[in-house]
Protein backbone atom coordinates (compact mmCIF):
# COMPACT_ATOMS: atom_id res chain seq x y z
CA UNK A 1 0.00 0.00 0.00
CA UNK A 2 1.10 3.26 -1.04
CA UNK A 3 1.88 5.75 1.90
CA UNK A 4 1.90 10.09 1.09
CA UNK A 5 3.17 10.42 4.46
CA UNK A 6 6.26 7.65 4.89
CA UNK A 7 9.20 9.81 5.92
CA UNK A 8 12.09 9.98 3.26
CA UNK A 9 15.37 10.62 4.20
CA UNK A 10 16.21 14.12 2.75
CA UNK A 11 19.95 15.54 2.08
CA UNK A 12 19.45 17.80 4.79
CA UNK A 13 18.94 14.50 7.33
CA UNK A 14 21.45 12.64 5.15
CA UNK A 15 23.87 15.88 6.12
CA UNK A 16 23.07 15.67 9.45
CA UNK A 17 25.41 12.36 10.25
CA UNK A 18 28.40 14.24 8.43
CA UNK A 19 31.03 16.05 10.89
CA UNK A 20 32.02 19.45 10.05
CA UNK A 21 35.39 20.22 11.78
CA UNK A 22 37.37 24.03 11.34
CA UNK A 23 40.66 23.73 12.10
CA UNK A 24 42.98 27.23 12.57
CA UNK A 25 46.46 26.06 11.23
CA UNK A 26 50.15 27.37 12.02
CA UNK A 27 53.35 26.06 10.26
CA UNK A 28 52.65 26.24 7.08
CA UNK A 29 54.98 27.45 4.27
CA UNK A 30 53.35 27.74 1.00
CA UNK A 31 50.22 26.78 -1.22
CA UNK A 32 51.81 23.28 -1.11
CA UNK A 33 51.42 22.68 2.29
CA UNK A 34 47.47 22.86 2.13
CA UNK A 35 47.84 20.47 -0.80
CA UNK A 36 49.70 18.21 1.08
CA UNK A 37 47.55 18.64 4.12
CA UNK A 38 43.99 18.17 1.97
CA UNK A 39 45.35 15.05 0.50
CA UNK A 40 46.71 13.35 3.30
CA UNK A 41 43.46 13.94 5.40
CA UNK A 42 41.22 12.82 2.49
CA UNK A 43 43.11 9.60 2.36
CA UNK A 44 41.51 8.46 5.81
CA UNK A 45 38.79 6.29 6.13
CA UNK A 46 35.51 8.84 7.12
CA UNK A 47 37.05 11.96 5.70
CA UNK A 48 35.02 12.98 2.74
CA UNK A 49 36.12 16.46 1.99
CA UNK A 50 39.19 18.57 3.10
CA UNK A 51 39.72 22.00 1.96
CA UNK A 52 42.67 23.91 3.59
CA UNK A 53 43.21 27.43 2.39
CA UNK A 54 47.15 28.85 2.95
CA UNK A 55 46.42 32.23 2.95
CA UNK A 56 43.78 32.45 6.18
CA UNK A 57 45.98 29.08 7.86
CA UNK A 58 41.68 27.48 8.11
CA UNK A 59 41.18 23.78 7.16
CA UNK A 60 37.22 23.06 6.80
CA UNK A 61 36.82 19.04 7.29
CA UNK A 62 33.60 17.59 6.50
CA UNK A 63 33.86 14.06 8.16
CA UNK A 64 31.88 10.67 9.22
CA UNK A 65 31.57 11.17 13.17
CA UNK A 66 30.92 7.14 12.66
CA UNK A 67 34.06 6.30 11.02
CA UNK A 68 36.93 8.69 12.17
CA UNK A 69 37.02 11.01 15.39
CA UNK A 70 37.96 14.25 15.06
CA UNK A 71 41.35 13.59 17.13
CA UNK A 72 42.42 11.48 14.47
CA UNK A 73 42.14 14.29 11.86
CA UNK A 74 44.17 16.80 14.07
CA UNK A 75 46.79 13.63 14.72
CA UNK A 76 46.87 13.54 11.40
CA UNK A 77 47.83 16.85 10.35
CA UNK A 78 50.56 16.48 13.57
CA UNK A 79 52.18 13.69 11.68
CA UNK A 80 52.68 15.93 8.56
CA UNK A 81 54.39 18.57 10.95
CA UNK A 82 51.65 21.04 11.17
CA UNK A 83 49.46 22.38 14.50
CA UNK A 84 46.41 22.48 14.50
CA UNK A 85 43.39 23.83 16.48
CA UNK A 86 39.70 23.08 16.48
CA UNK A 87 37.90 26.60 16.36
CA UNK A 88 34.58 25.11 15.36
């Protein structure tokens, strides 16, 4: 039987179990760096998106809370030599 009123998960619920994590940056050196830094972090299980700009030292990290804690991402970016601080 057909039902008007069965809920449908929407991309605004679908968005809702993503992570969103800003990170404020310090030691990095050029453009390359925030390559370096988006690739590395988009390699990890449960990060979908990384986008690091070099000029304002801000990574944005849009994330699976399920799959990866956000610990992990900043450990990451410690391994590559980098510091970096959750600001929202």
């Amino acid at each position: 039987m057909f039902n008007l009123f069965r809920h449908k998960p929407t991309n605004s619920s679908l968005r809702a179990k993503r992570g969103n994590l800003v990170l404020k940056l310090s030691g990095l050196h050029c453009s390359s760096c925030a390559v370096n830094i988006d690739l590395s972090l988009e390699d990890l299980p449960g990060v979908a998106n990384s986008t690091t700009n070099y000029a304002k030292s801000i990574s944005t990290i849009d994330f699976d809370p399920e799959k990866i804690d956000p610990k992990k991402i900043i450990a990451e970016i410690t391994k590559l030599g980098y510091q970096a601080k959750n600001i929202g």
